[in-house]
N, C-alpha and C. Protein backbone atom coordinates (compact mmCIF):
# COMPACT_ATOMS: atom_id res chain seq x y z
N UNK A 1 1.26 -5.93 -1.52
CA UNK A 1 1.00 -7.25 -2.01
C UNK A 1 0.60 -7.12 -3.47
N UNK A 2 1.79 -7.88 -4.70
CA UNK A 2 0.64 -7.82 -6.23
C UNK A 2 0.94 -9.27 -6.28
N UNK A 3 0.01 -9.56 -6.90
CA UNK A 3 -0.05 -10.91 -7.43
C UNK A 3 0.31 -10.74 -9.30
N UNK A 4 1.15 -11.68 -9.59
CA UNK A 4 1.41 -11.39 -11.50
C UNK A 4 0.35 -11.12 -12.67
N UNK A 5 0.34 -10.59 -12.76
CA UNK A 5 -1.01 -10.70 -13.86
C UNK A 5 -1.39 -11.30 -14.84
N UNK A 6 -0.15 -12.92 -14.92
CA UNK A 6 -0.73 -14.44 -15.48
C UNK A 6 -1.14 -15.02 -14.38
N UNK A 7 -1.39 -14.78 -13.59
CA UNK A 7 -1.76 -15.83 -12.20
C UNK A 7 -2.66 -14.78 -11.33
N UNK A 8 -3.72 -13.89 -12.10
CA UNK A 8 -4.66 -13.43 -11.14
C UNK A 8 -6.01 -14.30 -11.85
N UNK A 9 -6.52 -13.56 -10.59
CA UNK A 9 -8.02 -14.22 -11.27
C UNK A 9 -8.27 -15.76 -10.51
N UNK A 10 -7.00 -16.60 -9.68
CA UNK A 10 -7.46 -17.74 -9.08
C UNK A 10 -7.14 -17.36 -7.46
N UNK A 11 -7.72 -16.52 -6.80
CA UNK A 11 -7.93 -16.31 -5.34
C UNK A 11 -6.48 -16.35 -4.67
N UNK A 12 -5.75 -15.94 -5.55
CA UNK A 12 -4.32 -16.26 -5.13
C UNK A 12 -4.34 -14.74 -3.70
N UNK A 13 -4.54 -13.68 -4.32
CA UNK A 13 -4.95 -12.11 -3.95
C UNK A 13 -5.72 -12.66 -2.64
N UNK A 14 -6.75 -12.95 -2.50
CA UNK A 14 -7.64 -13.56 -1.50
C UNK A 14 -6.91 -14.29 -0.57
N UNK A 15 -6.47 -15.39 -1.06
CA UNK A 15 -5.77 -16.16 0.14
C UNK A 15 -4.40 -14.91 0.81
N UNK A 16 -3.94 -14.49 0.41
CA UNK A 16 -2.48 -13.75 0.53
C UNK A 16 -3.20 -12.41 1.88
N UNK A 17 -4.36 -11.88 1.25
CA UNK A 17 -5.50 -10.86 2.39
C UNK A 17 -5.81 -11.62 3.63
N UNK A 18 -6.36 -12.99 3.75
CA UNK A 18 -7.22 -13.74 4.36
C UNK A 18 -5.45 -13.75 5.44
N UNK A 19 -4.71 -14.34 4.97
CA UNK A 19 -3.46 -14.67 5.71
C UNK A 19 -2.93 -13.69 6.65
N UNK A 20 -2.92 -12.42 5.80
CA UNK A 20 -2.24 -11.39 6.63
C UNK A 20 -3.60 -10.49 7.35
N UNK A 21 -4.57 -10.90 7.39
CA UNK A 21 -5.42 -10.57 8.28
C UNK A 21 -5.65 -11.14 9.48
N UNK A 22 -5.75 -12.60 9.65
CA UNK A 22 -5.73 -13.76 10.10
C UNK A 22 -4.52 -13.07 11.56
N UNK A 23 -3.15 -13.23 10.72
CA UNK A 23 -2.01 -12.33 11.33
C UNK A 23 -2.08 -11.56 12.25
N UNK A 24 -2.70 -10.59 11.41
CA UNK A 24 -2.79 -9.10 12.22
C UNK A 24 -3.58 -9.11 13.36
N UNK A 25 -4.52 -9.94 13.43
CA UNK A 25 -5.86 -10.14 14.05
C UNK A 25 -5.08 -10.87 15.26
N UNK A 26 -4.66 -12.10 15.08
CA UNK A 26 -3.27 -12.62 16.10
C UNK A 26 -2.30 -11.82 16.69
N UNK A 27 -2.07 -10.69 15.93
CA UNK A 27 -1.29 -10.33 16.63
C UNK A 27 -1.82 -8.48 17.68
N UNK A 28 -3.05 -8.88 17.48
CA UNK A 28 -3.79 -7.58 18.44
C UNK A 28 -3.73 -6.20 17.85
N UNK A 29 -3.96 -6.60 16.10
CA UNK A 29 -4.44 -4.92 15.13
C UNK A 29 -5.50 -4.71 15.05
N UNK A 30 -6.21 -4.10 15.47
CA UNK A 30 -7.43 -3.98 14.51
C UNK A 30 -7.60 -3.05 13.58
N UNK A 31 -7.50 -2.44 13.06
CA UNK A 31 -6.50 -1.81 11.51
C UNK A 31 -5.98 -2.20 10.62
N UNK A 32 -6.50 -2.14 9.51
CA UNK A 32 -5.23 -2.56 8.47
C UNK A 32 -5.44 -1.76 7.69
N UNK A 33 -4.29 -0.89 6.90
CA UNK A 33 -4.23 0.30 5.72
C UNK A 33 -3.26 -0.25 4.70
N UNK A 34 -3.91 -0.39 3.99
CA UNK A 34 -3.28 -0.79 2.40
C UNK A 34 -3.36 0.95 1.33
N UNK A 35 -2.10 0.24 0.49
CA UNK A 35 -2.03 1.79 -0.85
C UNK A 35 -2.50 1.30 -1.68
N UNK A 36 -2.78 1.86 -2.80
CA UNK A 36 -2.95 1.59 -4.27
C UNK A 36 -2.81 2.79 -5.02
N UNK A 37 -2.28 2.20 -5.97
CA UNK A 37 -1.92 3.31 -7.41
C UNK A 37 -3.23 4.32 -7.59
N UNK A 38 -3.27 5.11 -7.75
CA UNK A 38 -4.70 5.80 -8.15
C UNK A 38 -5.20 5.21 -9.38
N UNK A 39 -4.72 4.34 -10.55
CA UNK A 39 -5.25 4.15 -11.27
C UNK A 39 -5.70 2.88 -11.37
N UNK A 40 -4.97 2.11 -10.42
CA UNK A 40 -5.41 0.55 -10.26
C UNK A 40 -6.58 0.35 -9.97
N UNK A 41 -7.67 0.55 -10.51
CA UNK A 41 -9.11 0.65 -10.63
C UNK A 41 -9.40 -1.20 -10.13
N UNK A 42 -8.87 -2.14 -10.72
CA UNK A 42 -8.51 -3.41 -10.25
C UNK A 42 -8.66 -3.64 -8.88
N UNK A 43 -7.25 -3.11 -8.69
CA UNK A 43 -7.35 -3.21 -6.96
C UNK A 43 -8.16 -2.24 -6.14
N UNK A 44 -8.77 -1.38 -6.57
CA UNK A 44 -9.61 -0.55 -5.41
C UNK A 44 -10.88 -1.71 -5.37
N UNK A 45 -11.54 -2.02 -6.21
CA UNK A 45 -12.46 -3.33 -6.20
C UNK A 45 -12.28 -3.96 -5.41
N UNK A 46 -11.41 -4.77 -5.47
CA UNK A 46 -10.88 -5.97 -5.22
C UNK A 46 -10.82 -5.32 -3.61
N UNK A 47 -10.23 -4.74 -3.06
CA UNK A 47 -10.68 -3.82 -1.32
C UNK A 47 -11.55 -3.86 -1.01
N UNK A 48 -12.33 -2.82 -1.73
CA UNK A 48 -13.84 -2.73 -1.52
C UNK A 48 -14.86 -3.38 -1.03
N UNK A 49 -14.65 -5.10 -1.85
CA UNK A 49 -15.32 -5.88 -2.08
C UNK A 49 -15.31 -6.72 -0.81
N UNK A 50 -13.79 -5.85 -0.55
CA UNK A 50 -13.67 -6.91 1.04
C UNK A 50 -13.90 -6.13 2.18
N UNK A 51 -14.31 -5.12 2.29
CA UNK A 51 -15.07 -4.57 3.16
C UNK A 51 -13.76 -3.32 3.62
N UNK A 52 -12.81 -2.99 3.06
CA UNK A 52 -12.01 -1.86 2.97
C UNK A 52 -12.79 -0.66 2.59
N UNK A 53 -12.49 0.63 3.25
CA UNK A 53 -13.22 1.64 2.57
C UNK A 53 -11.93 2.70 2.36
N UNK A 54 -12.55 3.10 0.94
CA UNK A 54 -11.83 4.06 0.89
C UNK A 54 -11.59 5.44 1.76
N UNK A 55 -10.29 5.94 2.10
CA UNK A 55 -9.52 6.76 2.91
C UNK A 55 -9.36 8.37 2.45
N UNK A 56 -9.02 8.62 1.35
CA UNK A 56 -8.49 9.55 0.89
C UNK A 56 -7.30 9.31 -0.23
N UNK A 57 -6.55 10.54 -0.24
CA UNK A 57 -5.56 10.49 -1.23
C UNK A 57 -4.04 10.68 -0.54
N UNK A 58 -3.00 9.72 -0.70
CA UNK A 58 -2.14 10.06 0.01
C UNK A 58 -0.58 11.10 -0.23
N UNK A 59 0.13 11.28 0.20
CA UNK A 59 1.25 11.89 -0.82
C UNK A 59 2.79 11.48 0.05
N UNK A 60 3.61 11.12 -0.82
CA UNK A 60 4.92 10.75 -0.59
C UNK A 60 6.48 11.87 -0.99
N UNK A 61 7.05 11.77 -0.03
CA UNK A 61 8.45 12.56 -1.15
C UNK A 61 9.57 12.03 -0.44
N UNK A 62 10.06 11.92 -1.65
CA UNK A 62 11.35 10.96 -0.96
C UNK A 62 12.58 11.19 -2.02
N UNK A 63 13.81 11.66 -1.34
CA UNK A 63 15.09 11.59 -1.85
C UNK A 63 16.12 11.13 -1.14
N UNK A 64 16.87 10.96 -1.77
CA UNK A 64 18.44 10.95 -1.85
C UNK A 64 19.45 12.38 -2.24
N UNK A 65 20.60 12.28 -1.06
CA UNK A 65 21.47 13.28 -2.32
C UNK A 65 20.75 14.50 -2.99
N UNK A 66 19.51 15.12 -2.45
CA UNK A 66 19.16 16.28 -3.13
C UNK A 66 19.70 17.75 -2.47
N UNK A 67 19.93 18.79 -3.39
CA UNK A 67 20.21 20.13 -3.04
C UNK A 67 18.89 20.91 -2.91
N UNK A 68 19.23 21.25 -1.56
CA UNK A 68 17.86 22.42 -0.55
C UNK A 68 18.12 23.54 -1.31
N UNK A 69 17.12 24.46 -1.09
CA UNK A 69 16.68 25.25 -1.74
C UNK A 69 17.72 26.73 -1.61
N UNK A 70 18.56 26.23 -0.51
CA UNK A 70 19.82 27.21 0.08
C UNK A 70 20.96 26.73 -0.73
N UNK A 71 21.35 25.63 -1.75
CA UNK A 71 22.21 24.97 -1.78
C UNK A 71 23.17 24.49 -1.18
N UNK A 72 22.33 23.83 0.02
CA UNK A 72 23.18 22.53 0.89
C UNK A 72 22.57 21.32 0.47
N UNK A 73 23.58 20.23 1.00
CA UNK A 73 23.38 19.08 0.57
C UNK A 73 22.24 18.39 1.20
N UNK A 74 20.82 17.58 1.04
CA UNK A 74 20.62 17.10 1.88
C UNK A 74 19.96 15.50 1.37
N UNK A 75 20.30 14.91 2.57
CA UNK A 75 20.22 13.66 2.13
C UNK A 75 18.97 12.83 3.11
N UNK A 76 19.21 11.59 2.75
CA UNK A 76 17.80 10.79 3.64
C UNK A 76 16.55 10.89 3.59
N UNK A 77 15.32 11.02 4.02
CA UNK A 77 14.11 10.77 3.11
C UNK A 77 13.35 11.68 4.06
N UNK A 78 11.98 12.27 3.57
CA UNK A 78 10.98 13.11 4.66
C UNK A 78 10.60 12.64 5.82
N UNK A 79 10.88 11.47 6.14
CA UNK A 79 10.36 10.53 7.11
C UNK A 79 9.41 9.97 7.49
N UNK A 80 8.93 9.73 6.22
CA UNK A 80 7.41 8.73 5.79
C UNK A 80 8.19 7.51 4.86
């Protein structure tokens, strides 16, 4: 979820959380895990504030079309 950054600052972020919690809650989660940039200092607040705690650090790898370390082809993603 980003909201534009001419149109933050009016609970737009808030309502958009409140909604998909609301949701989740309807629909029998009790969990919710959100990402953020490591540097979006912004949005870790803005979590926080809502009673999110921070998790840890996460890590991604993802290709296309890359050559293995044998030089075969391999394609499709790590499966995250």
């Amino acid at each position: 979820m980003v909201v534009k950054e001419e149109v933050r600052n009016r609970k737009i972020g808030q309502q958009l959380l409140e909604q998909a919690e609301g949701w989740a809650g309807r629909q029998g989660v009790r969990k919710l895990a959100v990402n953020t940039g490591k540097r979006r200092v912004e949005s870790h607040l803005f979590y926080k504030n809502r009673g999110f705690e921070e998790t840890g650090q996460g890590f991604t790898n993802r290709w296309k079309n890359r050559r293995s370390s044998n030089g075969s082809q391999r394609t499709g993603s790590s499966g995250r």
